[in-house]
C-alpha atoms as a PDB file:
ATOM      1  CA  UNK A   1     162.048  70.786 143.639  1.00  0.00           C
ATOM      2  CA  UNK A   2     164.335  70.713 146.632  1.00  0.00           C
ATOM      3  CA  UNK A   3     165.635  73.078 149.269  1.00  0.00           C
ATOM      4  CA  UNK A   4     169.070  72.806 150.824  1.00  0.00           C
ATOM      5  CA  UNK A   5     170.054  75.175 153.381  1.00  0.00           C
ATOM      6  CA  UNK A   6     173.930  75.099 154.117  1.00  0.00           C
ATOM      7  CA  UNK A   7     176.413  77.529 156.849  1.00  0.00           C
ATOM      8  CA  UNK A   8     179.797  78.359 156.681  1.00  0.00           C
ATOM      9  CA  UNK A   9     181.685  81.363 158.668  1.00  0.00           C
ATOM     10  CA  UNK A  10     184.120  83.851 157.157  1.00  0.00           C
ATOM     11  CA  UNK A  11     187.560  85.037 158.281  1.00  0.00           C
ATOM     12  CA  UNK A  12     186.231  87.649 161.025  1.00  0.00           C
ATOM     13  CA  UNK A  13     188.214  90.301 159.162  1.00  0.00           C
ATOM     14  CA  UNK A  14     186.112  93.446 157.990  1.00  0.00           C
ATOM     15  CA  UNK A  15     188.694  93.901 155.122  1.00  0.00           C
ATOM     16  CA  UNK A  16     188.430  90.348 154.083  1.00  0.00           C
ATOM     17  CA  UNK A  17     184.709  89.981 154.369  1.00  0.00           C
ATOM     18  CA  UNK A  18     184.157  93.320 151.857  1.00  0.00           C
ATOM     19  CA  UNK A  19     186.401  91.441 149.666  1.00  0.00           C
ATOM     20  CA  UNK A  20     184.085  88.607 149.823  1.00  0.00           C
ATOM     21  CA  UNK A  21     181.286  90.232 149.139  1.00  0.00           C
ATOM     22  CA  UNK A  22     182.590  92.556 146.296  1.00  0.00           C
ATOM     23  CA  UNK A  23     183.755  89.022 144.726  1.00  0.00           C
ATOM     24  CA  UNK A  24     179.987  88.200 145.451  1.00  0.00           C
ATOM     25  CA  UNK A  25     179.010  90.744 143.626  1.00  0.00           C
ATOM     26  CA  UNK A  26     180.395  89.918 140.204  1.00  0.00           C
ATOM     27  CA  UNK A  27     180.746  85.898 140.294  1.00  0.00           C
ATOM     28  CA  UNK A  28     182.613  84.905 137.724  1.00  0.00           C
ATOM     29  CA  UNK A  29     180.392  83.504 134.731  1.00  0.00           C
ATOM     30  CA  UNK A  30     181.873  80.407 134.549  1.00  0.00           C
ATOM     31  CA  UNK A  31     180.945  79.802 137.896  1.00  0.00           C
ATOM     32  CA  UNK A  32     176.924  80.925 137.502  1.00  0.00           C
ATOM     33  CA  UNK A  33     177.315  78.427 134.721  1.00  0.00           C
ATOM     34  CA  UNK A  34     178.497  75.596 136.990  1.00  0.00           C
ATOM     35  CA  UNK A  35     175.810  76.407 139.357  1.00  0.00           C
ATOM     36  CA  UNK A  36     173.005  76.147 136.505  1.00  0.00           C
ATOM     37  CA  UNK A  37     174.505  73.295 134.442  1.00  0.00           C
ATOM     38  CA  UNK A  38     174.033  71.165 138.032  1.00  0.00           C
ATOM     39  CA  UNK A  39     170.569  71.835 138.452  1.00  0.00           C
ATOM     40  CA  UNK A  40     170.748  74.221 140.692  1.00  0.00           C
ATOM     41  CA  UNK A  41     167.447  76.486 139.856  1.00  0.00           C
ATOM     42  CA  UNK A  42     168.431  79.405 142.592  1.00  0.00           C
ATOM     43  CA  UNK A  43     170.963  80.340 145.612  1.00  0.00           C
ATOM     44  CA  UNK A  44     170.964  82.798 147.503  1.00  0.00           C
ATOM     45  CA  UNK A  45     173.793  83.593 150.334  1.00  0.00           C
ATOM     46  CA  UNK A  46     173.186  85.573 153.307  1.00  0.00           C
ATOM     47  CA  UNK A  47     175.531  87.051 156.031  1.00  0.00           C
ATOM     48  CA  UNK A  48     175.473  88.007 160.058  1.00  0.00           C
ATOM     49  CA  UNK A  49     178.881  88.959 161.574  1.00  0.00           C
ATOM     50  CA  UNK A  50     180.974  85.949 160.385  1.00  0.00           C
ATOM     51  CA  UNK A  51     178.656  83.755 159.373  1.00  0.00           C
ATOM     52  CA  UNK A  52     177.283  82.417 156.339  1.00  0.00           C
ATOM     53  CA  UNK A  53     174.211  80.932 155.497  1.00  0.00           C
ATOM     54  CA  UNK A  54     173.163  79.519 151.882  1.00  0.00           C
ATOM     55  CA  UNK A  55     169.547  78.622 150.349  1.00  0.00           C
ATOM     56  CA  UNK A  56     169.729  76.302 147.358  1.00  0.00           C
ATOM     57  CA  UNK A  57     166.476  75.121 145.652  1.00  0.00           C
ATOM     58  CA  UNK A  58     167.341  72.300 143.056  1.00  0.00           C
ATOM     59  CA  UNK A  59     165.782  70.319 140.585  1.00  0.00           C
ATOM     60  CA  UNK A  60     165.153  66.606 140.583  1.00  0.00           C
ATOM     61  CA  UNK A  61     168.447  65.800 138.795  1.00  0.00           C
ATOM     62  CA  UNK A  62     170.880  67.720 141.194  1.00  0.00           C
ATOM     63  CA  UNK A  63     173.204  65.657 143.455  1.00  0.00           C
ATOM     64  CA  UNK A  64     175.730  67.038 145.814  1.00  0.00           C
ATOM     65  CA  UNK A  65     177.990  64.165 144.551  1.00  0.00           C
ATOM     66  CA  UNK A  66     177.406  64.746 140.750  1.00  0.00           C
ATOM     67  CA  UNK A  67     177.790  68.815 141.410  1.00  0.00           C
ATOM     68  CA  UNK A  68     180.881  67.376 143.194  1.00  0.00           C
ATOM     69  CA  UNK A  69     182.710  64.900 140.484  1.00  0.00           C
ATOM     70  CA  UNK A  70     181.864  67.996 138.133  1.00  0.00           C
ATOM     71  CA  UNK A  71     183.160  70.981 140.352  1.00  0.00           C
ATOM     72  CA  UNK A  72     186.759  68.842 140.575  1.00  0.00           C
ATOM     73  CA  UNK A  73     187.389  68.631 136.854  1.00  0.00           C
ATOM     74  CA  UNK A  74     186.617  72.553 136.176  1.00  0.00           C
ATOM     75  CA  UNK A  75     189.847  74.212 136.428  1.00  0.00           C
ATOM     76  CA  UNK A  76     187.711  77.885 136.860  1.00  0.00           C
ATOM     77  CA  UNK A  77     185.535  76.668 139.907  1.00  0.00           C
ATOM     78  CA  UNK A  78     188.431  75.062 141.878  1.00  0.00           C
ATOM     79  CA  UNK A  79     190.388  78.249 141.022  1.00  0.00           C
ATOM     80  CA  UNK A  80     187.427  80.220 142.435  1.00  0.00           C
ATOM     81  CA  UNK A  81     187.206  77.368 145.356  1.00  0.00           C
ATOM     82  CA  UNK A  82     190.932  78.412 145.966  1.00  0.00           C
ATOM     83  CA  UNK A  83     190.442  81.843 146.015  1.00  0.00           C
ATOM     84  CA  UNK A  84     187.308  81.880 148.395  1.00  0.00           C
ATOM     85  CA  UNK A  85     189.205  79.805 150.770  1.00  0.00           C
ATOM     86  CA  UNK A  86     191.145  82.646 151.508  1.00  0.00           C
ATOM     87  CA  UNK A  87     188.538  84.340 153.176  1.00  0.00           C
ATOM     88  CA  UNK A  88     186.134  81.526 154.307  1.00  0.00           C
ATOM     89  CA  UNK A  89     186.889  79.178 157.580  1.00  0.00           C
ATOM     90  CA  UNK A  90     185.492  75.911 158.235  1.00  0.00           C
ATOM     91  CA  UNK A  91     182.718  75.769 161.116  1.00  0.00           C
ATOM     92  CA  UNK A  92     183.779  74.659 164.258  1.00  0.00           C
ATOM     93  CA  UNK A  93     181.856  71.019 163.887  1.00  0.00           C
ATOM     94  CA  UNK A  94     183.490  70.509 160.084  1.00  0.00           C
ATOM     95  CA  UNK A  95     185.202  67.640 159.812  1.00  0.00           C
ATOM     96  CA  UNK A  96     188.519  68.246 157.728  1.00  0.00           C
ATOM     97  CA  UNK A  97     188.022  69.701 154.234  1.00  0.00           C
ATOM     98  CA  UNK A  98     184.542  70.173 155.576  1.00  0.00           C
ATOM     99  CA  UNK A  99     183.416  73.351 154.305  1.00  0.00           C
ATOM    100  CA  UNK A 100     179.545  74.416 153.599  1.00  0.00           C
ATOM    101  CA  UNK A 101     177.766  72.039 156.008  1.00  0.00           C
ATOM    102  CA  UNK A 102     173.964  71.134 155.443  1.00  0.00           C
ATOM    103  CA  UNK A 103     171.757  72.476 158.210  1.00  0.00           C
ATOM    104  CA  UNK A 104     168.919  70.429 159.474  1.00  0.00           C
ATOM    105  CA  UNK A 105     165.571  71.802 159.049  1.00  0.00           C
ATOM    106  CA  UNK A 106     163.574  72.119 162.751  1.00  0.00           C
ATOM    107  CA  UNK A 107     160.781  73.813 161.716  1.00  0.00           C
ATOM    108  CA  UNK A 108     158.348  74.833 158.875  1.00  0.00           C
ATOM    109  CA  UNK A 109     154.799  76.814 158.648  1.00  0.00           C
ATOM    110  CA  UNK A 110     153.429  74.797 156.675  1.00  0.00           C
END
């Protein structure tokens, strides 16, 4: 199994980010089913301020490009995609169309 850890930041809007959040709250099931079907075994999202930070742990048969290929032929995630690019923002460094950016690992216990 596999751990990605990924950022993103939020509109810095206190409105918009409790809209985020309540959206968090009750993902649509079509899109917990998305994130299973692509062998994605847990995520968890956490928030400071404006920023976002993601933990993914994966199975042996996930690929970003294969969770990729799939996400652009499912009309209900790139409706969802849509919606939460109303309140996300790229991170400064994101190239464009850029938006969750892996973050490089710099340290470990163990």
């Amino acid at each position: 199994m596999a751990r990605h850890c990924l950022a993103l930041d939020l509109q810095n809007d206190p409105v918009l980010i409790a809209e985020y959040e309540a959206y968090h709250r009750e993902v649509w099931p079509e899109i917990k089913k998305s994130i299973t079907d692509s062998g994605i075994v847990n995520m968890e999202i956490y928030r400071i301020a404006d920023r976002l930070f993601m933990i993914m742990d994966v199975d042996d048969n996930f690929s970003f490009e294969k969770k990729g290929a799939a996400d652009a032929t499912n009309p209900k995630v790139q409706e969802w995609e849509a919606l939460m690019w109303k309140y996300q923002k790229a991170l400064p460094v994101a190239k464009p169309g850029e938006k969750w950016l892996m973050m490089d690992k710099i340290f470990s216990l163990h």
